[in-house]
Every structure is written in C-alpha cells, then in structure tokens.
Protein backbone atom coordinates (compact mmCIF):
# COMPACT_ATOMS: atom_id res chain seq x y z
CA UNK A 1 97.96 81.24 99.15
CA UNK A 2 100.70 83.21 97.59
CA UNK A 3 103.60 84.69 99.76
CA UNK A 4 104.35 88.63 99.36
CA UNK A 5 108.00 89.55 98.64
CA UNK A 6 108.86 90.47 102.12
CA UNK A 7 112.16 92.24 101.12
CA UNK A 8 109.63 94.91 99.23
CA UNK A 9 107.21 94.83 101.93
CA UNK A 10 106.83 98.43 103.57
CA UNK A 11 104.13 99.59 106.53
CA UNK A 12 101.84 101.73 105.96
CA UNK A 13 102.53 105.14 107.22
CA UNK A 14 99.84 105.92 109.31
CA UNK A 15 100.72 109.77 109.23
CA UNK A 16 99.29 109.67 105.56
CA UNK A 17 96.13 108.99 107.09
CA UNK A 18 93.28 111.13 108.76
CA UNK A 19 92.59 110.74 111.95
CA UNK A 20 90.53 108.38 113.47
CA UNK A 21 88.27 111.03 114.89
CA UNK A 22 87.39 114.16 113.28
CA UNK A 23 84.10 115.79 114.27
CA UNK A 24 83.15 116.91 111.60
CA UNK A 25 82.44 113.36 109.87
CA UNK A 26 79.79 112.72 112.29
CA UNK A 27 80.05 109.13 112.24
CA UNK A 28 83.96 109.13 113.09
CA UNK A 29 82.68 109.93 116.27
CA UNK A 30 81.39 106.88 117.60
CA UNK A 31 83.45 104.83 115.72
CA UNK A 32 87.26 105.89 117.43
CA UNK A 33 88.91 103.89 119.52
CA UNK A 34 88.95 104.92 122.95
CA UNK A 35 92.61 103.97 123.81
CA UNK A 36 96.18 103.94 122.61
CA UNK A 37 96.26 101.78 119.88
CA UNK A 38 98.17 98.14 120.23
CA UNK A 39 101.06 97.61 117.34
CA UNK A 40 100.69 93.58 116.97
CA UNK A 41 104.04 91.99 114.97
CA UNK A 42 102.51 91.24 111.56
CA UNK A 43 103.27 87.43 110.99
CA UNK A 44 103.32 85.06 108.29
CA UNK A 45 99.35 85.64 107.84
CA UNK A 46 99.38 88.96 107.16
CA UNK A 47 102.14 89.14 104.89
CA UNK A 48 100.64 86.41 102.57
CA UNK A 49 97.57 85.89 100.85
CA UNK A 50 95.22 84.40 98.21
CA UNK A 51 96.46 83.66 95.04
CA UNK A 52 93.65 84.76 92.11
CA UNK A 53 95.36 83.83 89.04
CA UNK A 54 92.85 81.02 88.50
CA UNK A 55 89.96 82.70 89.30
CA UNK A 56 87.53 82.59 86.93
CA UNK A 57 86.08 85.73 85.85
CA UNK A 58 82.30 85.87 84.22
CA UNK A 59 82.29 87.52 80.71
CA UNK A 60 80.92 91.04 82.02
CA UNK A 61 82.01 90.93 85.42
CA UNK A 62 83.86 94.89 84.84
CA UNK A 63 80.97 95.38 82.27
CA UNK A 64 78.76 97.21 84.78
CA UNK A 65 76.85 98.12 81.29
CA UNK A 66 75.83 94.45 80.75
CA UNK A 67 76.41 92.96 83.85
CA UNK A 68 73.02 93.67 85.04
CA UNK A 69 71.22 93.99 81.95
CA UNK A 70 67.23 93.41 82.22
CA UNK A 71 66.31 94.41 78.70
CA UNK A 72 68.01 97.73 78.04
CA UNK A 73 71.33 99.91 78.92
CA UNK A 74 71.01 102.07 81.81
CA UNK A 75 70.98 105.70 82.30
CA UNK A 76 73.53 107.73 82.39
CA UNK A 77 76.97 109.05 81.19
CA UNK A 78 78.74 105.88 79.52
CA UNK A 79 82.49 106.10 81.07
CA UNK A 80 85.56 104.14 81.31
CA UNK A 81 87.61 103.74 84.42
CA UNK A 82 91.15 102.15 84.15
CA UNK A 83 94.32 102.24 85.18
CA UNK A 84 97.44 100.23 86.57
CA UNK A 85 98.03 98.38 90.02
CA UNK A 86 101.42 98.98 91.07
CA UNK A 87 103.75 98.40 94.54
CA UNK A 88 105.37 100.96 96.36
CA UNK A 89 108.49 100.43 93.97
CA UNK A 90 105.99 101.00 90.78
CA UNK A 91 106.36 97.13 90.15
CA UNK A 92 103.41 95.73 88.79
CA UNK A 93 101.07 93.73 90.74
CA UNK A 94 99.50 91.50 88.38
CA UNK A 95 96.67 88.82 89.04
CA UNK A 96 95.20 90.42 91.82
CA UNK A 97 91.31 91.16 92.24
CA UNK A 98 90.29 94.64 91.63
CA UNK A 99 86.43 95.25 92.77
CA UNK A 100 84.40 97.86 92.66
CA UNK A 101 81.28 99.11 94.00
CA UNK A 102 78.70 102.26 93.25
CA UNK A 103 75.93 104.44 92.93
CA UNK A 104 73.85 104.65 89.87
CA UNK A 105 73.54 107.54 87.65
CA UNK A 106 71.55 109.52 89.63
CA UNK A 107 72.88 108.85 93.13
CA UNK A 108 71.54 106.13 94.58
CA UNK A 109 72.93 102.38 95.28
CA UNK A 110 71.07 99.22 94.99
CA UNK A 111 70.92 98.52 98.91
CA UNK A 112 67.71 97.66 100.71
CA UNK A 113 68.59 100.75 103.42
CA UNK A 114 69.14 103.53 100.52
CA UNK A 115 66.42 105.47 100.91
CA UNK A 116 67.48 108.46 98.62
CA UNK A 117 64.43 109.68 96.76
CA UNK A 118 66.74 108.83 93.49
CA UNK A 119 65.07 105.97 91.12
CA UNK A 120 66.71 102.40 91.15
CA UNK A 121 67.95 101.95 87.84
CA UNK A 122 66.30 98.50 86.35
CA UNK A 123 69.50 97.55 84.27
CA UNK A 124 72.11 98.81 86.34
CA UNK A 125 73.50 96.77 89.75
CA UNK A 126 76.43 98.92 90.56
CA UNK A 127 79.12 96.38 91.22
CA UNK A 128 82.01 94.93 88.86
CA UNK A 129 85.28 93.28 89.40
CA UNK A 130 88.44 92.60 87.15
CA UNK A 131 91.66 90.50 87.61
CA UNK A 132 94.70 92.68 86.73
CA UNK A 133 96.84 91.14 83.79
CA UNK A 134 100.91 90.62 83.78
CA UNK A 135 101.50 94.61 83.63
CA UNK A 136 98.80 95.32 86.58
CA UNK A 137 96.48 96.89 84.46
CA UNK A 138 92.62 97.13 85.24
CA UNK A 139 89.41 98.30 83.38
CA UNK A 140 85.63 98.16 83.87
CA UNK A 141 82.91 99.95 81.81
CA UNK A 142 80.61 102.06 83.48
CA UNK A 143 78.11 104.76 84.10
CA UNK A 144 79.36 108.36 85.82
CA UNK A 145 77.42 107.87 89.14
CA UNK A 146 76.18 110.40 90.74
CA UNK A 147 76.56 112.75 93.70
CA UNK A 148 73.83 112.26 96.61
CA UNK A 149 72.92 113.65 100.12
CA UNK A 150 73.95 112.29 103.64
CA UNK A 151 73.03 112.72 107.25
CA UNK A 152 75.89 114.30 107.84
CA UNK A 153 75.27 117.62 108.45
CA UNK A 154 72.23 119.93 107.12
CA UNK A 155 73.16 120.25 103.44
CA UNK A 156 75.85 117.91 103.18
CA UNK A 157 76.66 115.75 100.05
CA UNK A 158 79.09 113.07 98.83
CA UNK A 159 80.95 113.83 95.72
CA UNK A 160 80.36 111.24 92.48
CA UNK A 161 82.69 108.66 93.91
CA UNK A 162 83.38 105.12 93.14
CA UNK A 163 84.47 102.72 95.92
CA UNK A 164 87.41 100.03 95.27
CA UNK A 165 88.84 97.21 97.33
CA UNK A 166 92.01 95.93 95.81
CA UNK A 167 93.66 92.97 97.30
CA UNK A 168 97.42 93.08 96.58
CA UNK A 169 100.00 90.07 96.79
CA UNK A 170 99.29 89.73 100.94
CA UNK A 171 96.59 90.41 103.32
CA UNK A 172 98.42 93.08 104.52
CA UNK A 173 98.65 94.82 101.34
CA UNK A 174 94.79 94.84 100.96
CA UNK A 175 93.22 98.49 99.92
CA UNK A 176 89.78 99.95 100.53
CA UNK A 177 89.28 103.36 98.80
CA UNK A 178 87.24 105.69 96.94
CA UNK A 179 88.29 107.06 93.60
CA UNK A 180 86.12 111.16 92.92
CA UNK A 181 86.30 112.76 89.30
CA UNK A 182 88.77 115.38 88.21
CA UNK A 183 86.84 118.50 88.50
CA UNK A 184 84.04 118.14 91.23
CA UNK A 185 82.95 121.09 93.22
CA UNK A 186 81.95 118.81 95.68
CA UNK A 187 85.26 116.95 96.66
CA UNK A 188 86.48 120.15 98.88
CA UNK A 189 83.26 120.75 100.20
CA UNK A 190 83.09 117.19 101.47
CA UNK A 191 83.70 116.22 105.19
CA UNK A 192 85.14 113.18 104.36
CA UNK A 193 87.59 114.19 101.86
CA UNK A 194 88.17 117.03 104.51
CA UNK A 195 89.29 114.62 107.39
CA UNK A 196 92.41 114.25 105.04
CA UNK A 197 94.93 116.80 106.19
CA UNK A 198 97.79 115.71 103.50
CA UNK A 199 96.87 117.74 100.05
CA UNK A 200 99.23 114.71 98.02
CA UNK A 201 96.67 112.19 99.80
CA UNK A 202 93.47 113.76 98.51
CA UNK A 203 95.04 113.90 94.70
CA UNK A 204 95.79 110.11 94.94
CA UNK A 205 92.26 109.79 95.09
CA UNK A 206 91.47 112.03 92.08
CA UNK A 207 91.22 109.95 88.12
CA UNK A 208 91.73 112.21 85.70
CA UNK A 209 90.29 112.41 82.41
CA UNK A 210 92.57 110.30 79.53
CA UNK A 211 91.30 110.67 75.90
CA UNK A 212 93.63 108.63 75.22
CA UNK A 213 91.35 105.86 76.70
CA UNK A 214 88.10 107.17 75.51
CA UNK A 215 86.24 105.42 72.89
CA UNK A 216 85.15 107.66 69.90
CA UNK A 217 81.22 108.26 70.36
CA UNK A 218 80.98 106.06 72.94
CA UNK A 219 82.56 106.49 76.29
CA UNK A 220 84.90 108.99 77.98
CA UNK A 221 87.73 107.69 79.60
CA UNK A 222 89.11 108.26 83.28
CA UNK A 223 92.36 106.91 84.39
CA UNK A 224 93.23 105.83 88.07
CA UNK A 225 96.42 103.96 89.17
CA UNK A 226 96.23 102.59 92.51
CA UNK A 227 99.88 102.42 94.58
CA UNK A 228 99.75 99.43 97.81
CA UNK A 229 101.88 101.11 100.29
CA UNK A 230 105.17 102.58 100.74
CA UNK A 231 105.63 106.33 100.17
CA UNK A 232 103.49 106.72 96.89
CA UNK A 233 100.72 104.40 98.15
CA UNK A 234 96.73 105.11 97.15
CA UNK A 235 95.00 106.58 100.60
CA UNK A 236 93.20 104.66 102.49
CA UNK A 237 89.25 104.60 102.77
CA UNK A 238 88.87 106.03 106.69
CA UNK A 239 85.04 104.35 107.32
C-alpha cells in the first residue's frame, strides 16, 4: 500500500456531477438513493492505496490489436488512444493502473448478456490495461469501437465510447469514466451525456484527435488526459 500526499488531497466536488436521478436515463431511476446522503470522515483507508509499480504487465496487455489475437487482426479503424495522468495540481501520477474496457468495431462487447445483433469479432476481446510511466503518461492500441442501441428510450443510442477505470495514488482518488470521440453526433443526443448539466464536464470527457500521435499509414491518434480531482478533475462515470 502506498500513502497519498494528503497535503494535495482535495474532495471531489460533487456539484461537478449529475444528479443521481435524472429521468431521462431510465435506469437512474431505480438506482437513487432514497434519502439524504451520509458524509462518512474519509480515514486512513481511503486516502491510501495499492502500490502498482511492480506489477507486472503482459507484453500486449494495451495492445488490444494483439492481445486477443486468434489468427488475424480485427476489424475496424486501427486507432491510438493516449494521454497523461495528472493530479488536481497537474503533477504527474506515475505507476498507477490505467484499464480500459470496450465495444468492438461494430458495437458490440464480448459479454454473455450483449445481445446486439452486431457480430463478435473473433480476434478482438475489448479490454487492455497500461501502467503509467514517471511523467503519467498512458497508451493502448486499438480499434474505433462503435456506436450501438440501448433500452433506453425508443431510438436511443450510445455514442462510440471507451470506458476507463484509473486508480490514482489512494482509494479515494480512484476514477471510473468514459472517454467519446471529438466530433460525434451522437454525444448531445445521448441521455447519459445529457444528465451532465456542467458544459466544462462533458468536454473533459471528449479526446481529441493529435496527429502528432498518429502513426503514418497505420493508426490515427486520439489524445485524452485524465485529471483525479480537485477543480480540473476528469468527470465521473454516473452508472
């Protein structure tokens, strides 16, 4: 276990955040609390946490192109997402685990209960994760995934989206979040992206194109740095 510099250590703003229910994301419904909320004192547990530096990392583990390679590549628009992990402070936060989790090329994920008419991909298992280095930078090689429908409402669908967890320095610095492609249509027709009422909190979760990162006739490049609390912090995944 590694101990957090508490003297950097800020709580999340909750204000930056949607609401815990909003109608229109159907399954926020259900899933509100009931009651006031209860503000527990974080202690010593919260405010420290694993320490990945060791960890030991297979060869294509942010390789998504290899990583579950049965014979071929799979389908779809070769892409590069990186980026730096930072504090609140824009000090880096290196040797922490940065995973990552998607749907293929053409929508669908590689889970027993997606029943999207969308064809698993033989090569391609969706999932990748990366230790950031001294400077807090991150990268995995992927495919674009794609956008698919949701029983949400009668023609509703989810932007291309990738889904992160990053872990920070403490358990109470741990981040769940989505990261949606410069450009979409879909990401204002979304209800999810909708529940956010703060404009600045929906671009946090925007990568942008970098051709700076792209490599020539091979992959386009996206860059997304992800901020752990404090005032410039990455929103927070409300599911």
């Amino acid at each position: 276990m590694s101990d957090a510099d508490n003297s950097r250590f800020v709580i999340r703003d909750r204000n930056w955040h949607p609401k815990a229910l909003t109608p229109d994301y159907k399954t926020s419904i259900l899933r509100s609390p009931r009651q006031a909320l209860v503000s527990i004192p974080q202690s010593r547990s919260e405010t420290s946490g694993p320490d990945f530096s060791h960890l030991k990392m297979g060869q294509h583990d942010n390789d998504l192109l290899l990583n579950f390679n049965h014979g071929g590549l799979p389908i779809g628009e070769r892409i590069i997402v990186a980026g730096r992990v930072c504090d609140q402070y824009g000090k880096p936060i290196p040797h922490t685990l940065v995973e990552m989790w998607q749907a293929n090329a053409g929508g669908r994920y590689r889970h027993k209960k997606d029943s999207y008419l969308a064809p698993i991909d033989p090569n391609f298992g969706g999932v990748g994760r990366a230790l950031t280095d001294r400077d807090g930078n991150y990268s995995f090689r992927t495919v674009k995934p794609g956008p698919y429908p949701w029983r949400n409402g009668p023609n509703d669908w989810r932007p291309a989206h990738i889904h992160f967890s990053i872990s920070g320095p403490s358990i109470a610095t741990r981040l769940i979040t989505q990261l949606y492609f410069e450009g979409d249509p879909l990401i204002p027709m979304c209800p999810i992206v909708k529940s956010i009422a703060n404009p600045d909190a929906v671009q946090s979760l925007i990568a942008r194109l970098d051709m700076s990162m792209a490599n020539p006739m091979d992959c386009l490049a996206y860059r997304f740095d992800i901020v752990l609390r404090g005032q410039r912090k990455t929103h927070f995944e409300n599911r």
